[in-house]
C-alpha atoms as a PDB file:
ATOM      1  CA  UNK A   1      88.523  98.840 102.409  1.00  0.00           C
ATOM      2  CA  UNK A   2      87.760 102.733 102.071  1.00  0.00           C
ATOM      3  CA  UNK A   3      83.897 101.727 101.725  1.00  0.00           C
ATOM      4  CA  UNK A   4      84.228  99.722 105.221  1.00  0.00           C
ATOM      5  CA  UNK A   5      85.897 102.886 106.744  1.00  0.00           C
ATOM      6  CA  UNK A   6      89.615 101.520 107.059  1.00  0.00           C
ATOM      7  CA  UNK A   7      92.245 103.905 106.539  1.00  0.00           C
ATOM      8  CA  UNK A   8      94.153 102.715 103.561  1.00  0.00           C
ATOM      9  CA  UNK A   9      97.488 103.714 102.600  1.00  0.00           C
ATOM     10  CA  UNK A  10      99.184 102.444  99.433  1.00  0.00           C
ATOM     11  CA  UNK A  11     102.814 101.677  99.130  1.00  0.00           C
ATOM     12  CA  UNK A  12     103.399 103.056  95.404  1.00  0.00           C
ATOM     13  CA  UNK A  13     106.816 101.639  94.772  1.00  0.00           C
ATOM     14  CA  UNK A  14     105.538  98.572  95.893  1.00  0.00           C
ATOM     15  CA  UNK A  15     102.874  97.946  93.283  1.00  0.00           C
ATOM     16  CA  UNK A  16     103.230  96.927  89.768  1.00  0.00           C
ATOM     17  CA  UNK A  17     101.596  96.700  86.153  1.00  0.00           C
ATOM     18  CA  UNK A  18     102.078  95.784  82.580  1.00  0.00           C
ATOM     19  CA  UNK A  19     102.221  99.131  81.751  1.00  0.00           C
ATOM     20  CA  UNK A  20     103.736 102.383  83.990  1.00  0.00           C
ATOM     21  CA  UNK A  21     100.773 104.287  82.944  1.00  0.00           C
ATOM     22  CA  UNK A  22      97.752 102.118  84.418  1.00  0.00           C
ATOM     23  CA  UNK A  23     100.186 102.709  87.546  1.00  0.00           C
ATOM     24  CA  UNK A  24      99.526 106.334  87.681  1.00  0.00           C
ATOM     25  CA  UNK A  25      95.951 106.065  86.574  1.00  0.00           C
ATOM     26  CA  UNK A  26      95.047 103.940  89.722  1.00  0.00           C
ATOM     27  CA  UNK A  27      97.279 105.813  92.174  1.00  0.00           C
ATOM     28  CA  UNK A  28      95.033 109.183  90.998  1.00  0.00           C
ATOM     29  CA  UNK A  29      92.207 106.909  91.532  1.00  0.00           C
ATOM     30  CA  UNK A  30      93.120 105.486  94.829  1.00  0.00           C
ATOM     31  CA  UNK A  31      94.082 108.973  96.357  1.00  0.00           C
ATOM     32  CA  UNK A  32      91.136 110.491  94.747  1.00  0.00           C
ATOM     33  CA  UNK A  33      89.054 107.748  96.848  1.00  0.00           C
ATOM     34  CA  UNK A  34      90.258 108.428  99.544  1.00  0.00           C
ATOM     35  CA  UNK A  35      93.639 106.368  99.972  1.00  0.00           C
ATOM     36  CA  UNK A  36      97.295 107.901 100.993  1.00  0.00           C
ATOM     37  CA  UNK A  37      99.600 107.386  98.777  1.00  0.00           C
ATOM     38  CA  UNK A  38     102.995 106.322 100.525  1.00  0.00           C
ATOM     39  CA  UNK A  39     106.652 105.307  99.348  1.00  0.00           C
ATOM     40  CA  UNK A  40     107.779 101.960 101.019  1.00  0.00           C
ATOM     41  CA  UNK A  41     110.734 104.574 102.840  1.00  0.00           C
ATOM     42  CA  UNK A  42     108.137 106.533 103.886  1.00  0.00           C
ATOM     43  CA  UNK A  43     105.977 103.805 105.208  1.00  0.00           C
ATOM     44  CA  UNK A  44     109.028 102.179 107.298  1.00  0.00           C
ATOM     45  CA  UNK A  45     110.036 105.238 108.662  1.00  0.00           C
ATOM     46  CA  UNK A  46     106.263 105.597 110.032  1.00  0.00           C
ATOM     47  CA  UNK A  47     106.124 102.312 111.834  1.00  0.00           C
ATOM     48  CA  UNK A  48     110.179 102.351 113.674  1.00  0.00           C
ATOM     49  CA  UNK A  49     108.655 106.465 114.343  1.00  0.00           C
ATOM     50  CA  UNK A  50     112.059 106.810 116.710  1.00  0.00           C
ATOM     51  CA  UNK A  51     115.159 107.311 115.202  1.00  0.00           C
ATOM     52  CA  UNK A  52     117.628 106.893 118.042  1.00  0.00           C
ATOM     53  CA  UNK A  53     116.509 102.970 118.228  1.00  0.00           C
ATOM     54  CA  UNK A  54     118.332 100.160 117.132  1.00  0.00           C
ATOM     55  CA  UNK A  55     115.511  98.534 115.202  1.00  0.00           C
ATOM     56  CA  UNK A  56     115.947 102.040 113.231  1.00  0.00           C
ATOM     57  CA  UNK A  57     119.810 102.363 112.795  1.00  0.00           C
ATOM     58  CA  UNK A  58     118.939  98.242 111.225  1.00  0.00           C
ATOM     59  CA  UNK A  59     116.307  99.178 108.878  1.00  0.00           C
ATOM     60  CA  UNK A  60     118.065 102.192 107.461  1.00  0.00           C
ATOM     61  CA  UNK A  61     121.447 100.083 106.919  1.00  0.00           C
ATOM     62  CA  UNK A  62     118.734  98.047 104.553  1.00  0.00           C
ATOM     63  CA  UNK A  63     116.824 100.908 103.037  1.00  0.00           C
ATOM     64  CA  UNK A  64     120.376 102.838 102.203  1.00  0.00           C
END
């Protein structure tokens, strides 16, 4: 996706492997590509963006 010029951002909690340390070794990789790296918080909180909205006081009672 990088190589096609899409901005890519990577949820890290949301991503899994055998072992925690291949984790961290593509996350480096990723963000040294090019990639943000992103919690799944983070990421929900970017998309509601206003936090006087109902759709926001919703998705926090979830997140919390």
């Amino acid at each position: 996706l990088l190589n096609e010029g899409f901005e890519v951002d990577v949820v890290s909690d949301c991503i899994s492997s055998r072992l925690k340390s291949n984790i961290a070794l593509a996350l480096v990789n990723m963000r040294e590509s090019g990639a943000s790296i992103t919690s799944l918080e983070m990421c929900v909180f970017e998309l509601v963006k206003k936090a006087k909205t109902d759709n926001f006081r919703e998705i926090l009672s979830v997140i919390k």
